[in-house]
Protein backbone atom coordinates (compact mmCIF):
# COMPACT_ATOMS: atom_id res chain seq x y z
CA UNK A 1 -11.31 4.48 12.43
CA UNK A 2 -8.55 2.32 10.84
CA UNK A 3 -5.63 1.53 12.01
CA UNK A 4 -2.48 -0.38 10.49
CA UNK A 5 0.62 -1.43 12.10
CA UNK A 6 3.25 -2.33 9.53
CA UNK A 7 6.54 -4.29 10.74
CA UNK A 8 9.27 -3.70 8.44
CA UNK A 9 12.32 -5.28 9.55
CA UNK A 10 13.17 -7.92 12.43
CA UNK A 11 9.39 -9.47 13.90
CA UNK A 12 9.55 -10.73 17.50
CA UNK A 13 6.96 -13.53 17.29
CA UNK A 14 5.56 -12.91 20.82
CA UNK A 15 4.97 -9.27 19.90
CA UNK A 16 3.39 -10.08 16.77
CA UNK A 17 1.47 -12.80 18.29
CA UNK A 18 0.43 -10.81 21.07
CA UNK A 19 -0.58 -7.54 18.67
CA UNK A 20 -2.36 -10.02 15.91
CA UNK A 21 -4.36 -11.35 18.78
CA UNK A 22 -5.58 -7.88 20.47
CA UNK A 23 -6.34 -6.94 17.08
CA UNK A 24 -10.05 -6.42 16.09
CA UNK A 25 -11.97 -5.48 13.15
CA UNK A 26 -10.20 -1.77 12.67
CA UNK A 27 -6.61 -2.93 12.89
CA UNK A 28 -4.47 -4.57 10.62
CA UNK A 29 -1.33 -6.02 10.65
CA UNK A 30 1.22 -6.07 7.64
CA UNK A 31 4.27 -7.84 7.63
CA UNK A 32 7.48 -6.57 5.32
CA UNK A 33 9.85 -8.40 4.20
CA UNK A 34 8.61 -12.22 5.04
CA UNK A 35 10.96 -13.48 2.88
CA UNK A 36 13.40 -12.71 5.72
CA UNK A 37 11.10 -13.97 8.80
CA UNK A 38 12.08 -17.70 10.35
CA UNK A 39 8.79 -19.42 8.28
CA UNK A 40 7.94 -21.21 11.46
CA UNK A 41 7.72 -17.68 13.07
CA UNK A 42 5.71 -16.55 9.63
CA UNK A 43 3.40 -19.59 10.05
CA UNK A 44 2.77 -19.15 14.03
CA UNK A 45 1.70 -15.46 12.78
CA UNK A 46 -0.21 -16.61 10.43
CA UNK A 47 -2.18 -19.54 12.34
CA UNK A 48 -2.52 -16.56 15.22
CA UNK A 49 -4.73 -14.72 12.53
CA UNK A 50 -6.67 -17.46 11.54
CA UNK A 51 -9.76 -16.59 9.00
CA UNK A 52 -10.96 -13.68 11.15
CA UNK A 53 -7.91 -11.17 11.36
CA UNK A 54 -6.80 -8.90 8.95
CA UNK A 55 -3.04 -9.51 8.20
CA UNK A 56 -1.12 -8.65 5.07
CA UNK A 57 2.37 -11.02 4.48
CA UNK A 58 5.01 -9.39 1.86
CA UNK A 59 7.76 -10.99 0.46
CA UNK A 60 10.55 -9.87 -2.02
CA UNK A 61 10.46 -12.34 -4.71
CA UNK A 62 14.50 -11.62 -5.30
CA UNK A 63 14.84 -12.99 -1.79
CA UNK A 64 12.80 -15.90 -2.07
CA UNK A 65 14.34 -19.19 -0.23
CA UNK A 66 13.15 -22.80 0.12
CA UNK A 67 9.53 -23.02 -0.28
CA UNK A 68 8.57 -20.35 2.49
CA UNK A 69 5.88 -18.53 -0.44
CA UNK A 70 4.46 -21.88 -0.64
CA UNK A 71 4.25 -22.72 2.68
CA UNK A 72 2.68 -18.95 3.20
CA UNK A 73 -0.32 -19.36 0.84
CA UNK A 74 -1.08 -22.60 1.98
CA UNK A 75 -1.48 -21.78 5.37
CA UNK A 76 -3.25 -18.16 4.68
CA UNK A 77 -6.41 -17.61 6.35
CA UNK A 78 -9.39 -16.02 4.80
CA UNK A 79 -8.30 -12.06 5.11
CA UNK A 80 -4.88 -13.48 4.88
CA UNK A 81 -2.95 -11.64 1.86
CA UNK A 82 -0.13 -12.72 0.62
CA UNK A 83 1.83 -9.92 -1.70
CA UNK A 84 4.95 -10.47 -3.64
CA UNK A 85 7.12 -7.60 -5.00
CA UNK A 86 10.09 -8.09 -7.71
CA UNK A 87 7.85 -11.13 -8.75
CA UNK A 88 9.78 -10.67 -11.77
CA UNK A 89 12.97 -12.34 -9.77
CA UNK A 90 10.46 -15.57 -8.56
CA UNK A 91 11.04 -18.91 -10.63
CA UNK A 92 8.04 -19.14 -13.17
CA UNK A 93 7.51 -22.95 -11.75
CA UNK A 94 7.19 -21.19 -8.40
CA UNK A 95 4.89 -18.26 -9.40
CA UNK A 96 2.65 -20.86 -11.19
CA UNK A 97 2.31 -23.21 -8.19
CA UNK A 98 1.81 -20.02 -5.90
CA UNK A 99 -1.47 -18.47 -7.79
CA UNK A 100 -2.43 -22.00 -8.73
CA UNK A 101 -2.75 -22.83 -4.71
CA UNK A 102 -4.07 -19.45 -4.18
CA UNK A 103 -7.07 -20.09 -6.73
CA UNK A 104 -10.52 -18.19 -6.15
CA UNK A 105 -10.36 -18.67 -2.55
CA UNK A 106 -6.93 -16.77 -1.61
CA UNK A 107 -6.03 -12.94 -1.38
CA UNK A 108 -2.75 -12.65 -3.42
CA UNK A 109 -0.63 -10.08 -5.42
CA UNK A 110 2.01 -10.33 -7.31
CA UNK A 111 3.86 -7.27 -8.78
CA UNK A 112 6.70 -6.73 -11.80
CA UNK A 113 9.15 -4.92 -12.64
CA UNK A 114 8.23 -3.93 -16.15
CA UNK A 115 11.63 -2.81 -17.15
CA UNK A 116 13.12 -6.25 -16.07
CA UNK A 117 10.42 -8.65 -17.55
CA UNK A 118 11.89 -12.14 -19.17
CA UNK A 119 10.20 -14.81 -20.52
CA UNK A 120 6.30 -15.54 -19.87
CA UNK A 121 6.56 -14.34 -16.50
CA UNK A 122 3.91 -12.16 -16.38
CA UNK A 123 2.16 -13.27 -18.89
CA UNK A 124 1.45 -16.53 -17.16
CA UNK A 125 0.71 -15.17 -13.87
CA UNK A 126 -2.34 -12.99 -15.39
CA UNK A 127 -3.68 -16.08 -17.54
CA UNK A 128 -3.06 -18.35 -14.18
CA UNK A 129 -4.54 -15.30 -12.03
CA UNK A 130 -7.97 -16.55 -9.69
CA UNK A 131 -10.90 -14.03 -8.77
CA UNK A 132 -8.84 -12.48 -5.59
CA UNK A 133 -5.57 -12.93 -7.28
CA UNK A 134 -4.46 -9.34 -8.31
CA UNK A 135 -1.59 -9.15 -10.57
CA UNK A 136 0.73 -5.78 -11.23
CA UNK A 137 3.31 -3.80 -13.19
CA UNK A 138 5.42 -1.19 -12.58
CA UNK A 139 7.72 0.98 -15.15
CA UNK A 140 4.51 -0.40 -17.39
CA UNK A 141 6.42 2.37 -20.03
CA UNK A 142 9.04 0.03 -20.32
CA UNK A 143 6.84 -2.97 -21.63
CA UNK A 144 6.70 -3.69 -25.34
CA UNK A 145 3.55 -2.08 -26.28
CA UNK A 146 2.08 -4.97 -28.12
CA UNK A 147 2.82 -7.10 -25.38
CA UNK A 148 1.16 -4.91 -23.00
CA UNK A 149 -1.82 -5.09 -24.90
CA UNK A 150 -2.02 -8.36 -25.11
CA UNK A 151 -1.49 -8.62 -21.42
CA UNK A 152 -4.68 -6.61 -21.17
CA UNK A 153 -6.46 -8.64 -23.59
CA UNK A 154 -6.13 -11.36 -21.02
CA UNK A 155 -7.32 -9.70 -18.27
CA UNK A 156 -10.42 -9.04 -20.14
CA UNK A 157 -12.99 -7.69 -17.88
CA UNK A 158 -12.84 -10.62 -15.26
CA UNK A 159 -8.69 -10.40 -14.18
CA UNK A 160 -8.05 -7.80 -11.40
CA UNK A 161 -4.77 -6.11 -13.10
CA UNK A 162 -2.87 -2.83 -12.79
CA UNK A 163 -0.47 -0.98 -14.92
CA UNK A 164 1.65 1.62 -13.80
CA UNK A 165 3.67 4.46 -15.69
CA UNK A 166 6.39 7.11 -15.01
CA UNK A 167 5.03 10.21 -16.60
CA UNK A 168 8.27 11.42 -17.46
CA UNK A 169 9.03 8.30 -19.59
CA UNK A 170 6.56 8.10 -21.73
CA UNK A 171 6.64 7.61 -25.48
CA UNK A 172 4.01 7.38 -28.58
CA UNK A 173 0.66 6.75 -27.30
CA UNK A 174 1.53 3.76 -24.88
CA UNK A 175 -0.50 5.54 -22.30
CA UNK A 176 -3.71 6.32 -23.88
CA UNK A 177 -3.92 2.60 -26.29
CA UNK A 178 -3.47 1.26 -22.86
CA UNK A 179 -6.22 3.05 -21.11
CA UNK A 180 -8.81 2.50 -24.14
CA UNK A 181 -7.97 -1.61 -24.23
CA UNK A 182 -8.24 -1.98 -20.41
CA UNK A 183 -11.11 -3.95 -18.65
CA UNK A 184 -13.63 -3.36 -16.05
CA UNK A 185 -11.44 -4.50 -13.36
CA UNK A 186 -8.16 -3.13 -14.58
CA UNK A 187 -6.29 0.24 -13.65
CA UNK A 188 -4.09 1.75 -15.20
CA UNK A 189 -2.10 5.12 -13.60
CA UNK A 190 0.80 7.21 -14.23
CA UNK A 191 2.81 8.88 -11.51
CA UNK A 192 5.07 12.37 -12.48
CA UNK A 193 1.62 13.79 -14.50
CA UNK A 194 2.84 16.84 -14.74
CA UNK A 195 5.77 15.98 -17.05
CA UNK A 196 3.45 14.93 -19.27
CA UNK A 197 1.97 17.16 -21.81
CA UNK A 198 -1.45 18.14 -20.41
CA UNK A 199 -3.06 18.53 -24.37
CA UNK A 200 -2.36 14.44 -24.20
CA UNK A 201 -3.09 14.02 -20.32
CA UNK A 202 -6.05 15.65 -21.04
CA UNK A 203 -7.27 12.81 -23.96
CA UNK A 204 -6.08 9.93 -22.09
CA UNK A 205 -8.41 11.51 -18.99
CA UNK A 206 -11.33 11.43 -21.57
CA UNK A 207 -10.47 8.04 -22.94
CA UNK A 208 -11.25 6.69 -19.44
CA UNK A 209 -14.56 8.73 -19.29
CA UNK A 210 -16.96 7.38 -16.69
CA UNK A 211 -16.38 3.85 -17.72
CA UNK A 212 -12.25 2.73 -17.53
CA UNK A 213 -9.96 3.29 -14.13
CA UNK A 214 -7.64 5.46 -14.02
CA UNK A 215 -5.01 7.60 -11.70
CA UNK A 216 -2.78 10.21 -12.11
CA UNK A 217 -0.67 11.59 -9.52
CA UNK A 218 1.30 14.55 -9.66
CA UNK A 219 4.42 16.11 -7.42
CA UNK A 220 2.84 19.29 -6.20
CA UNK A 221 6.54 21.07 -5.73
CA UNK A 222 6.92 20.26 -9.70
CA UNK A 223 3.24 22.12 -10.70
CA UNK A 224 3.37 24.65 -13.67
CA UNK A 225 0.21 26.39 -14.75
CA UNK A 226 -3.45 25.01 -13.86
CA UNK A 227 -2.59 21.48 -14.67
CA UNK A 228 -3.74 19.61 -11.91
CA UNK A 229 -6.68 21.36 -11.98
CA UNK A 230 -7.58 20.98 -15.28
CA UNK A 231 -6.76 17.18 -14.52
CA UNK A 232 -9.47 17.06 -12.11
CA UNK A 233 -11.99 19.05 -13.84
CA UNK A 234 -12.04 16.41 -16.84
CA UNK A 235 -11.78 13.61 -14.63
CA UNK A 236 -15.07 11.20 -14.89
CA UNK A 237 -16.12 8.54 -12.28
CA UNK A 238 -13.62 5.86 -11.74
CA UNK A 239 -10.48 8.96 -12.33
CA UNK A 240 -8.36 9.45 -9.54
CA UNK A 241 -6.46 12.01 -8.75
CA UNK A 242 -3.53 12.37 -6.40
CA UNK A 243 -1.15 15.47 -5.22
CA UNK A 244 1.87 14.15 -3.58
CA UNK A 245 4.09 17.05 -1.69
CA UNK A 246 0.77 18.79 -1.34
CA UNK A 247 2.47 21.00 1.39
CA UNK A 248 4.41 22.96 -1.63
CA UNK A 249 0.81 23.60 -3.65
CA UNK A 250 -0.26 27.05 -2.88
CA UNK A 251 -2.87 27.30 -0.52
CA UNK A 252 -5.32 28.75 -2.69
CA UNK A 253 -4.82 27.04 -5.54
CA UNK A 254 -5.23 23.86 -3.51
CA UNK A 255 -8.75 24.67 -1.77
CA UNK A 256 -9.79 25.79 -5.56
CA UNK A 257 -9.18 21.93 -6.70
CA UNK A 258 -11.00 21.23 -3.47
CA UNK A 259 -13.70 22.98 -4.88
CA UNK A 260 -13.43 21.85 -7.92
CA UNK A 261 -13.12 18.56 -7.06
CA UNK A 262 -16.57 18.61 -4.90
CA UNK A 263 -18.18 15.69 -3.77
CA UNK A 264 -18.13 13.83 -7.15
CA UNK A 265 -14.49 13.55 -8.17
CA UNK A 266 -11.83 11.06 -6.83
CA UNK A 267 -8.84 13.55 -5.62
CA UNK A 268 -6.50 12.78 -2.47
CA UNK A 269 -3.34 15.09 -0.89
CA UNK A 270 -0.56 13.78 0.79
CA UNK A 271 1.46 16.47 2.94
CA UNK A 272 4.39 16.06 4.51
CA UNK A 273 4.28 16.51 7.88
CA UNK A 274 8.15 17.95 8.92
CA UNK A 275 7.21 20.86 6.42
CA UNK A 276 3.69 21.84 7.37
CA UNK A 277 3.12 25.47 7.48
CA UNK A 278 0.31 27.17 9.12
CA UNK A 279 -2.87 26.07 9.27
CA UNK A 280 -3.32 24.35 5.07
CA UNK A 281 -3.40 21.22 6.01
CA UNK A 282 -6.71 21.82 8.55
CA UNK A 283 -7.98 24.24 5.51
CA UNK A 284 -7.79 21.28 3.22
CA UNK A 285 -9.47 18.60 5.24
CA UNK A 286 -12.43 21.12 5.89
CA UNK A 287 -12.78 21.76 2.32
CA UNK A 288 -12.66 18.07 1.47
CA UNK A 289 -15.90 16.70 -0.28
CA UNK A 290 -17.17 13.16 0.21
CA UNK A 291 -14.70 11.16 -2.73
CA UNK A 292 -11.60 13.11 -1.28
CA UNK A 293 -9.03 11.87 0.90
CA UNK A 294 -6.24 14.18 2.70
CA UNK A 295 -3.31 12.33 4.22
CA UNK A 296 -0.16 13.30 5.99
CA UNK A 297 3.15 11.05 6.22
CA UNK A 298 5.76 11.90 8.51
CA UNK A 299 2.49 12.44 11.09
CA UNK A 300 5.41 12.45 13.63
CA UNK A 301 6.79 15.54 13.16
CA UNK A 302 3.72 17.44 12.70
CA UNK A 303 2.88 20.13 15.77
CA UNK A 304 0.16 17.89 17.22
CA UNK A 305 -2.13 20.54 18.25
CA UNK A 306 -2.39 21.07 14.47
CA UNK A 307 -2.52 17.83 13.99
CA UNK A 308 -5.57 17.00 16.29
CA UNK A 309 -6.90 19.82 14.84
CA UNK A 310 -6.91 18.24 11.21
CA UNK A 311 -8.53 15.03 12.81
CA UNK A 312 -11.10 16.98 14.40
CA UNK A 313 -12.01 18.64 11.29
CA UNK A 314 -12.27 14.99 9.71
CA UNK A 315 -14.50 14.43 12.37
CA UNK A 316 -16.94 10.92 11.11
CA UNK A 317 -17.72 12.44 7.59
CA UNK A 318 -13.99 12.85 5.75
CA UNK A 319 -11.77 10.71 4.51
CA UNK A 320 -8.39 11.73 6.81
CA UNK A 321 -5.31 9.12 7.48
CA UNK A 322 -1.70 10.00 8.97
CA UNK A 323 1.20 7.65 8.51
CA UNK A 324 3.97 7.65 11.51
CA UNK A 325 7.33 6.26 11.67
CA UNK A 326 7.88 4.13 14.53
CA UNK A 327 11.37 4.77 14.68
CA UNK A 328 10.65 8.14 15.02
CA UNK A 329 8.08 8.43 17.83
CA UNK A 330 8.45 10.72 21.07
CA UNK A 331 5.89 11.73 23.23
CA UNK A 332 2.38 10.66 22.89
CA UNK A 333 1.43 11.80 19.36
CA UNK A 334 0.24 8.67 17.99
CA UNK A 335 -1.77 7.15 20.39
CA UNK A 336 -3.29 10.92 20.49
CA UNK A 337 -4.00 10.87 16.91
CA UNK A 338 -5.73 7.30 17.37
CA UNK A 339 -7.99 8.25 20.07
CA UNK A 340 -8.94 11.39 18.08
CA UNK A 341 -9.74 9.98 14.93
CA UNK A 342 -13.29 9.54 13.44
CA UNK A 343 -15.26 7.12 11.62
CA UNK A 344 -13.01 8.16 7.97
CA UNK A 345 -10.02 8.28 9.62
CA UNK A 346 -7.35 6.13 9.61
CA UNK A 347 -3.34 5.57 10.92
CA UNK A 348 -0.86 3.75 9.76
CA UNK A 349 1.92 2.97 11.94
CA UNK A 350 5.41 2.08 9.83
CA UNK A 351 8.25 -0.02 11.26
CA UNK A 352 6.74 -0.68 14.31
CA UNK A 353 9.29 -3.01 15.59
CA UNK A 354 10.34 -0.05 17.14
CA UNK A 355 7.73 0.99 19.05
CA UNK A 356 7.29 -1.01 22.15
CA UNK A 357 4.73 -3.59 22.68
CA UNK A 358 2.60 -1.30 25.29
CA UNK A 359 2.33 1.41 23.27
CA UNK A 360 1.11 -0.81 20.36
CA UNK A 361 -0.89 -2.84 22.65
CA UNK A 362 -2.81 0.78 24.21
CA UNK A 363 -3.04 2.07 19.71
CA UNK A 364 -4.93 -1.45 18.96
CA UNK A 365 -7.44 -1.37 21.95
CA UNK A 366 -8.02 2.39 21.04
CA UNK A 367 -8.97 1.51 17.42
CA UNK A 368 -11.38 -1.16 18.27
């Protein structure tokens, strides 16, 4: 199994020293909001993980102060990764020297705003972009068309970039031009699908084919006809599909995209776990083919029997993963679901400042 322990707000460095070091090969550790972390804290973190633990550093680039990026990305380790949100908001001499340093060597990813782009921003950062640099935009529907295109003219097939869309935002044929231009190693995805007209969904699905990535994920309390599953009927190799609010999808309906879906196409479904009902979300993980992945957030809330049931059903052959809140925890739940969970399996354990240090000292031995 996998586990990940994400600290969102105030680190205590002897915690995170203490859970980076018990960590092993099935755990990893994220930091949020490094921007905010003392950087001689960050760096003690950082030289804790060295080149063999798995550790994931995000910073806000609108909160950016003194040279603590810098400082990060020199000192990252090899499955160090350094991530940067609102990289819009970072100085462009900063974001150059940043994936400069980071070069071919250094895990780093840098996302923007699309609807708040200035200057060569993001233009320079995919030109500047190394092999393990990956380099993002958001509200990609916002983005001068020609501009975008030109942006994925640069990528080529060699830059590791990603384009997202709002569905419900979309105008002309932004979507599909930018499907049919991108490269090998570029995805491009669209959340809110099912405000967008399935006749076109439907053509930018087949522009992909089997050869160009691409993702579409839809609100399943906001379905209308068979849309999502005529989404995952076209869908060729490298399509994903994802069902957010999976919990509102009929039950039926759901296990006939299951179906559907086989073990061929890419489809996930995210429930939420303070509004499971019955027994769907076990019904959908034993339906589950090979390629499809059914998650639950709010794992916290969920009747555990239920949910050890659903891990059970995972067993070591489907893709399963449950996301708890650590400032939400009671009982034994989570170190429950750990124990339980099979080779596919993975959780993901969300401000877990607030758990305390035994319990996330007993979930990392657990996970191995």
């Amino acid at each position: 199994m996998k586990l990940n322990v994400v600290f969102t707000n105030a680190v205590n460095l002897n915690v995170l020293q203490q859970v980076i070091g018990a960590s092993g090969i099935n755990t990893s550790i994220s930091i949020e909001g490094a921007h905010a972390v003392n950087i001689n804290t960050l760096l003690a973190a950082m030289v804790s993980a060295g080149n063999s633990k798995l550790l994931d550093v995000g910073f806000n680039g609108a909160g950016l102060t003194s040279n603590n990026l810098q400082q990060a990305v020199a000192a990252a380790g090899t499955n160090v990764e350094i991530s940067i949100n609102t990289a819009q908001a970072v100085n462009l001499n900063v974001l150059e020297e940043v994936i400069s340093a980071a070069g071919n060597s250094k895990r780093l990813s840098a996302i923007f705003n699309g609807a708040q782009l200035t200057g060569r921003n993001l233009e320079r950062a995919v030109e500047l972009a190394g092999e393990q640099v990956r380099i993002g935009v958001n509200t990609a529907q916002a983005v001068n068309i020609s501009a975008l295109l030109s942006l994925l003219n640069t990528a080529g097939d060699i830059k590791n970039f990603f384009a997202t869309f709002n569905g419900a935002q979309l105008t002309g044929n932004q979507l599909q031009l930018a499907v049919e231009s991108s490269g090998i190693r570029t995805r491009i995805s669209t959340n809110t699908a099912q405000a967008i007209n399935i006749g076109y969904l439907l053509s930018v699905i087949q522009a992909a084919g089997n050869s160009k990535q691409f993702s579409a994920e839809f609100n399943g309390a906001q379905l209308t006809s068979d849309y999502l599953q005529q989404a995952v009927a076209a869908a060729g190799s490298l399509v994903r599909v994802h069902v957010n609010t999976a919990q509102a999808v009929n039950i039926n309906t759901l296990l006939s995209i299951l179906q559907i879906s086989g073990h061929n196409k890419f489809f996930s479904a995210d429930f939420n776990g303070a509004q499971l009902t019955s027994n769907h979300l076990q019904q959908a993980v034993e339906a589950s083919g090979a390629n499809t992945a059914i998650s639950v957030n709010s794992a916290e809330h969920a009747n555990i029997t239920s949910l050890l049931a659903a891990i059970t059903a995972a067993g070591n052959t489907r893709n399963f993963s449950a996301t708890f809140d650590g400032t939400r925890l009671s009982g034994s739940s989570l170190q429950q679901a750990v124990s339980a969970s099979g080779t596919n399996s993975s959780v993901t354990l969300t401000s877990a400042e607030s758990a305390s240090l035994t319990t996330l000292l007993q979930i990392i031995s657990s996970a191995g």
